[in-house]
PDB file of N, CA and C in Angstrom:
ATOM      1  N   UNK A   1      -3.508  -4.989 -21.217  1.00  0.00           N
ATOM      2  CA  UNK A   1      -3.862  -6.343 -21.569  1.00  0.00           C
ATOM      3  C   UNK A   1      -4.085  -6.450 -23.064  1.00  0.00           C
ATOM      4  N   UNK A   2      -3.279  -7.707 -23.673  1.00  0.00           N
ATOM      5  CA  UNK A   2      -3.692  -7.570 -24.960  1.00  0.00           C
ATOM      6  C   UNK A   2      -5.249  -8.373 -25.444  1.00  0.00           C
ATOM      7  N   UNK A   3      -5.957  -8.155 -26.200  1.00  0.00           N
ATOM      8  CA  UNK A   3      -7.146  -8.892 -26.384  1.00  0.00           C
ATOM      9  C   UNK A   3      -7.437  -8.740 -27.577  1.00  0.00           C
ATOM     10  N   UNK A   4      -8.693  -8.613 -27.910  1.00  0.00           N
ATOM     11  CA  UNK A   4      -9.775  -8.564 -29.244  1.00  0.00           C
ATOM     12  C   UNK A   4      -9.777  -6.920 -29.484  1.00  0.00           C
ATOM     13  N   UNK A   5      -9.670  -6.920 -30.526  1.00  0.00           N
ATOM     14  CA  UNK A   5      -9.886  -5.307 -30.936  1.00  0.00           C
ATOM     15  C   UNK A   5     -11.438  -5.129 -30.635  1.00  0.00           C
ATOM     16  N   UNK A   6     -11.774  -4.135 -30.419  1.00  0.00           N
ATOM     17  CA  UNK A   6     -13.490  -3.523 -29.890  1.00  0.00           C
ATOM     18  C   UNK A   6     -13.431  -2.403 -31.346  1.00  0.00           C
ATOM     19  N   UNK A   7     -14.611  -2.122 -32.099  1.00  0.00           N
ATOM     20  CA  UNK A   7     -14.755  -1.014 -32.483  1.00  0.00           C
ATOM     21  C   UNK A   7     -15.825  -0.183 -32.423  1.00  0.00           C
ATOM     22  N   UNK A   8     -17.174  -0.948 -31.871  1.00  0.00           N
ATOM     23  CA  UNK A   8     -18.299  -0.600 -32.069  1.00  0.00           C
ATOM     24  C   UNK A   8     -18.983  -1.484 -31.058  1.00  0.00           C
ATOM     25  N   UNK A   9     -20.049  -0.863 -30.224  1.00  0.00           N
ATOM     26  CA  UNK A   9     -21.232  -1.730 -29.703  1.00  0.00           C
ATOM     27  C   UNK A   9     -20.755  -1.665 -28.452  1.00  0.00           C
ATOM     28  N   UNK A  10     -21.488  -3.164 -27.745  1.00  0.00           N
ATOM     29  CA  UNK A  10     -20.708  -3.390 -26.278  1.00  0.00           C
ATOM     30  C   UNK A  10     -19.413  -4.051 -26.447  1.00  0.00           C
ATOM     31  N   UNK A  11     -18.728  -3.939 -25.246  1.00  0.00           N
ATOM     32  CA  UNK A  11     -17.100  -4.299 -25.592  1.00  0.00           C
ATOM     33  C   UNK A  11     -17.183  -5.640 -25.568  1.00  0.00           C
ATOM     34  N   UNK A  12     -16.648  -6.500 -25.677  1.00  0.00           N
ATOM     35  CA  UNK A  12     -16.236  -8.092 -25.860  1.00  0.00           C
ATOM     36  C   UNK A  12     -16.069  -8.181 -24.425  1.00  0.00           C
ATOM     37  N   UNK A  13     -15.476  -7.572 -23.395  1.00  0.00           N
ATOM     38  CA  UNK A  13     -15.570  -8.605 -22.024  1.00  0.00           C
ATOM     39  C   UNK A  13     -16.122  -7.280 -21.182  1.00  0.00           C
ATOM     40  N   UNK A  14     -16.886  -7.665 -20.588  1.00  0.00           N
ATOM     41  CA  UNK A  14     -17.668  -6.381 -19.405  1.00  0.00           C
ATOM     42  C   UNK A  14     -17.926  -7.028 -18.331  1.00  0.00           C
ATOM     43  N   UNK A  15     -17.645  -6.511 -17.358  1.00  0.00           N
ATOM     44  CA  UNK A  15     -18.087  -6.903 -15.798  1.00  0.00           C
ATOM     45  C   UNK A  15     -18.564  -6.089 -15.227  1.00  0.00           C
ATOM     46  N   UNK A  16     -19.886  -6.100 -14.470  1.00  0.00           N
ATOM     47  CA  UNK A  16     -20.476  -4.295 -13.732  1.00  0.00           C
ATOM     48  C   UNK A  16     -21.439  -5.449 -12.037  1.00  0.00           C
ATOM     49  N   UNK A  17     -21.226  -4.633 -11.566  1.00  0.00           N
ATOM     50  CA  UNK A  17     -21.566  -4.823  -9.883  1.00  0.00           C
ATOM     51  C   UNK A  17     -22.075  -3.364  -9.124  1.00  0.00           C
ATOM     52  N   UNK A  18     -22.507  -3.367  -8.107  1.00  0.00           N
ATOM     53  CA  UNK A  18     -22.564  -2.311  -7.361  1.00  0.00           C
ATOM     54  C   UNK A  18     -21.038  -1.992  -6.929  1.00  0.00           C
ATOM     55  N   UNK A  19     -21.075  -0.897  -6.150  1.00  0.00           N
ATOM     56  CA  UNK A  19     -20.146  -0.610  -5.430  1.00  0.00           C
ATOM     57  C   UNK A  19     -19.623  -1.328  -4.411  1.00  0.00           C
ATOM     58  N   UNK A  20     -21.000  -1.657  -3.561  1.00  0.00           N
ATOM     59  CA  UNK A  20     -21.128  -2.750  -2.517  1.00  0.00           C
ATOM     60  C   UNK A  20     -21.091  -4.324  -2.629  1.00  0.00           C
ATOM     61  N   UNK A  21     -20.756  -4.512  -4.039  1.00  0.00           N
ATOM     62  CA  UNK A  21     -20.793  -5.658  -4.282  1.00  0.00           C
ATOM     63  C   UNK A  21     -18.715  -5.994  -4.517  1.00  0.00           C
ATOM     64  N   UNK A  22     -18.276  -5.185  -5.202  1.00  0.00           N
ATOM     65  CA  UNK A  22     -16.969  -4.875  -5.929  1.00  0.00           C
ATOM     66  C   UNK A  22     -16.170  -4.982  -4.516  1.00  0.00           C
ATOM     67  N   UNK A  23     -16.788  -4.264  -2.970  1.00  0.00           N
ATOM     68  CA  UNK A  23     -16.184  -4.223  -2.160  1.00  0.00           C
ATOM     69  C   UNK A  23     -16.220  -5.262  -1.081  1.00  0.00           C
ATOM     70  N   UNK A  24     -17.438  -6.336  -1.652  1.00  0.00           N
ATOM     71  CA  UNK A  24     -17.542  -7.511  -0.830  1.00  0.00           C
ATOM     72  C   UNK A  24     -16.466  -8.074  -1.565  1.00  0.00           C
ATOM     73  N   UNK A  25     -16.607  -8.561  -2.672  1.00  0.00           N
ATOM     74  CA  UNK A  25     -15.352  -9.085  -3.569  1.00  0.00           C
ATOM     75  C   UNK A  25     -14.303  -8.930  -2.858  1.00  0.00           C
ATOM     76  N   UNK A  26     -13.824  -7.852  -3.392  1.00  0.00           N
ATOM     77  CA  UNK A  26     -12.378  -7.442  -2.747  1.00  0.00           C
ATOM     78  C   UNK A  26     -11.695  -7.667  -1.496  1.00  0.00           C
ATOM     79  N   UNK A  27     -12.784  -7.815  -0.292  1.00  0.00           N
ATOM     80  CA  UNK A  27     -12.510  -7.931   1.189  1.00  0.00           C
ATOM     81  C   UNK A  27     -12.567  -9.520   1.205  1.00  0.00           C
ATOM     82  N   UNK A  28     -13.327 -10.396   0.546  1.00  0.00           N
ATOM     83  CA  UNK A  28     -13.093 -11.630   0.655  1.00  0.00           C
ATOM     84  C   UNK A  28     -14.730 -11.881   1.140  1.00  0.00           C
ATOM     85  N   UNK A  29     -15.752 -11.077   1.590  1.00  0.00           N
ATOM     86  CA  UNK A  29     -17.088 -11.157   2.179  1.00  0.00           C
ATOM     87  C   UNK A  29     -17.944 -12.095   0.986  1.00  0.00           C
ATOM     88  N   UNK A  30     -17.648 -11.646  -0.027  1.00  0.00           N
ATOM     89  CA  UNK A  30     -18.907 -12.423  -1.336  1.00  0.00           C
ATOM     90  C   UNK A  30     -17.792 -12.909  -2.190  1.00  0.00           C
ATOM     91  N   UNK A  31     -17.975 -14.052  -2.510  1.00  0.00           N
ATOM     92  CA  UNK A  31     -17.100 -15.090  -3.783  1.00  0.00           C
ATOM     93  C   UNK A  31     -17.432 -14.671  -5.156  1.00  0.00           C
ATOM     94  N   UNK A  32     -17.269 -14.571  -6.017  1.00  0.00           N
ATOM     95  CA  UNK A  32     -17.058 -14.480  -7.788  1.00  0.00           C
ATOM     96  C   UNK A  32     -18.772 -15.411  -7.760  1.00  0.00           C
ATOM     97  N   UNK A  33     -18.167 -16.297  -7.175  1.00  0.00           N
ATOM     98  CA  UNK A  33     -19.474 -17.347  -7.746  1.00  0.00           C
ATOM     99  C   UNK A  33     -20.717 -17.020  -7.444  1.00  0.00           C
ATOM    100  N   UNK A  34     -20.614 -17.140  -5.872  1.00  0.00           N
ATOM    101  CA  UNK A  34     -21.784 -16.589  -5.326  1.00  0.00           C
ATOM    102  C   UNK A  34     -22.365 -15.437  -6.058  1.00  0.00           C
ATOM    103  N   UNK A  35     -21.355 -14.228  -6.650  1.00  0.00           N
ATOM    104  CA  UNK A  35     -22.505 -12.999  -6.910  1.00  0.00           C
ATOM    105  C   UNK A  35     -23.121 -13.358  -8.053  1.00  0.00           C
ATOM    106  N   UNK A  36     -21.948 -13.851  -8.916  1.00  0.00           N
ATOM    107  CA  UNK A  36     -22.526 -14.425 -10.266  1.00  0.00           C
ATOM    108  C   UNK A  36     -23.886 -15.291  -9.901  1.00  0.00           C
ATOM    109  N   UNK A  37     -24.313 -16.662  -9.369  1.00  0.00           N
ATOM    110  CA  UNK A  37     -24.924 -17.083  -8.792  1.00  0.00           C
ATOM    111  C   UNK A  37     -26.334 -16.169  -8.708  1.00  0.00           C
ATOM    112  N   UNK A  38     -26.054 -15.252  -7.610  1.00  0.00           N
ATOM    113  CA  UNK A  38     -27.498 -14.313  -7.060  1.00  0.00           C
ATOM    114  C   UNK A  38     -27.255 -12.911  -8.174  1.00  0.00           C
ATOM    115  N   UNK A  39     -27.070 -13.132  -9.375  1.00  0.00           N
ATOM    116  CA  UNK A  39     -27.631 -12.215  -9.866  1.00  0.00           C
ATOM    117  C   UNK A  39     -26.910 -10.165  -9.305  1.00  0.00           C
ATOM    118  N   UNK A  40     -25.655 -10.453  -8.545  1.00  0.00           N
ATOM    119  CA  UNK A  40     -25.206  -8.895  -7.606  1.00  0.00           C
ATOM    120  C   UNK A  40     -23.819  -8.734  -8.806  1.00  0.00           C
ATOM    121  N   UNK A  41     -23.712  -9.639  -9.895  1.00  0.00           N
ATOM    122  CA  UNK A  41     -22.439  -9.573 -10.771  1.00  0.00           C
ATOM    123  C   UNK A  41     -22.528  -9.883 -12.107  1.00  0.00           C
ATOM    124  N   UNK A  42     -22.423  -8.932 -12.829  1.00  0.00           N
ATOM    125  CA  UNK A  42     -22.696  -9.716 -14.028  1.00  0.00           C
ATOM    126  C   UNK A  42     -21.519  -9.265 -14.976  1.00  0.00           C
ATOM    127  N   UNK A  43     -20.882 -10.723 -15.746  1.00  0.00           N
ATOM    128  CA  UNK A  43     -19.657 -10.788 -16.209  1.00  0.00           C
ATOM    129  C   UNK A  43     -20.379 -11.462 -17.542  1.00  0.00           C
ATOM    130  N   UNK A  44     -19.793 -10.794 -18.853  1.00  0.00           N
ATOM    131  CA  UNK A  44     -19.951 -11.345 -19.776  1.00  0.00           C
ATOM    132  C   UNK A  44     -18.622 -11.372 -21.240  1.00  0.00           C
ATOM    133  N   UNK A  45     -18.528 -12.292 -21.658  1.00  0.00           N
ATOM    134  CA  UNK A  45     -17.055 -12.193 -22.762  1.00  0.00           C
ATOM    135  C   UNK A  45     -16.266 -12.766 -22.145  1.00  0.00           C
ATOM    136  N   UNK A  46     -15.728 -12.982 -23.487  1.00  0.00           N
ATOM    137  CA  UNK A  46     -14.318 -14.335 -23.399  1.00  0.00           C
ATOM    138  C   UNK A  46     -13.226 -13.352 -22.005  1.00  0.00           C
ATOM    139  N   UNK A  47     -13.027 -12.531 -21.481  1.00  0.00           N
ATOM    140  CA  UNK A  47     -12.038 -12.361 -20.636  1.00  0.00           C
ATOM    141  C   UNK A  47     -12.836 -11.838 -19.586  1.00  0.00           C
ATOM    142  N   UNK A  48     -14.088 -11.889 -19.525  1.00  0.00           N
ATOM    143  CA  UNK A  48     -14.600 -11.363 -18.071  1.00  0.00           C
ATOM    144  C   UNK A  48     -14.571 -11.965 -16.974  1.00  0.00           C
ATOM    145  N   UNK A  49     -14.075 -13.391 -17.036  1.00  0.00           N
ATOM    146  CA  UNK A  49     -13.637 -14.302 -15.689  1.00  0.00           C
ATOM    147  C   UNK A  49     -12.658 -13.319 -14.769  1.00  0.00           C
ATOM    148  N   UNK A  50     -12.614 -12.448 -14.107  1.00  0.00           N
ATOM    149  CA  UNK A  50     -11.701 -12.046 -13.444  1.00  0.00           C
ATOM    150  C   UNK A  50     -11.872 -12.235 -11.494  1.00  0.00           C
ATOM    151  N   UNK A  51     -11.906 -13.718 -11.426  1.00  0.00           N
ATOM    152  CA  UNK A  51     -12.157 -14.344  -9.872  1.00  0.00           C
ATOM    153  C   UNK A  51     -11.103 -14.511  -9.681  1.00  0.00           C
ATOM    154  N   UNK A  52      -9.506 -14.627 -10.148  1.00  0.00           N
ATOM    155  CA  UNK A  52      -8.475 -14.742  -9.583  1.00  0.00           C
ATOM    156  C   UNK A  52      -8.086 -14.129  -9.065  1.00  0.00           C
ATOM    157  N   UNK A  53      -8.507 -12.310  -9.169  1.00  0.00           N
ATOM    158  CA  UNK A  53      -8.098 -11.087  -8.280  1.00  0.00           C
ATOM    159  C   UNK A  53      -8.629 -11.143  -7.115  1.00  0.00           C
ATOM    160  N   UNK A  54      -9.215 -11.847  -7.035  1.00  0.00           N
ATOM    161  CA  UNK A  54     -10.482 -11.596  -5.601  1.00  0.00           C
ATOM    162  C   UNK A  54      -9.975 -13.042  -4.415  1.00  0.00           C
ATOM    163  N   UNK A  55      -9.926 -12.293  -3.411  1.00  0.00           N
ATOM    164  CA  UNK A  55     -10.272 -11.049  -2.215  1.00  0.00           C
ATOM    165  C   UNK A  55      -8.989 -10.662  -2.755  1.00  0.00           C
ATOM    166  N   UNK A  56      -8.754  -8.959  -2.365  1.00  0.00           N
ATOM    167  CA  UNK A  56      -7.895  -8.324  -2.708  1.00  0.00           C
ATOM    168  C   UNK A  56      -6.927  -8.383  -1.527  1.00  0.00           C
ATOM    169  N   UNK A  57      -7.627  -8.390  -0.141  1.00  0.00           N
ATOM    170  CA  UNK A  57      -7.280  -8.351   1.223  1.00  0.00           C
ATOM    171  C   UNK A  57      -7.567  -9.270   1.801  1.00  0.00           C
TER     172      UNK A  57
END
């Protein structure tokens, strides 16, 4: 993916979840919004929107 050069610090787009959260995602069980919402997802930076991948299955 092309983006923002990173050189230092935290990166410009980060997304971190549990395990159990990444795999509700993926199965279709928990929405983008919802985790964002309750605090189980946290997405930050201009490209961390990544709800279009989700449910994987």
């Amino acid at each position: 993916m092309a983006g923002p050069r990173h050189t230092r610090g935290t990166p410009p787009s980060v997304v971190e979840a549990s395990a159990f959260v990444w795999c509700a995602l993926a199965l279709g069980v928990l929405g983008w919004a919802d985790a964002l919402g309750s605090a189980q997802l946290s997405a930050s930076g201009e490209r961390s929107d990544i709800s279009r991948y989700f449910p994987l299955f």
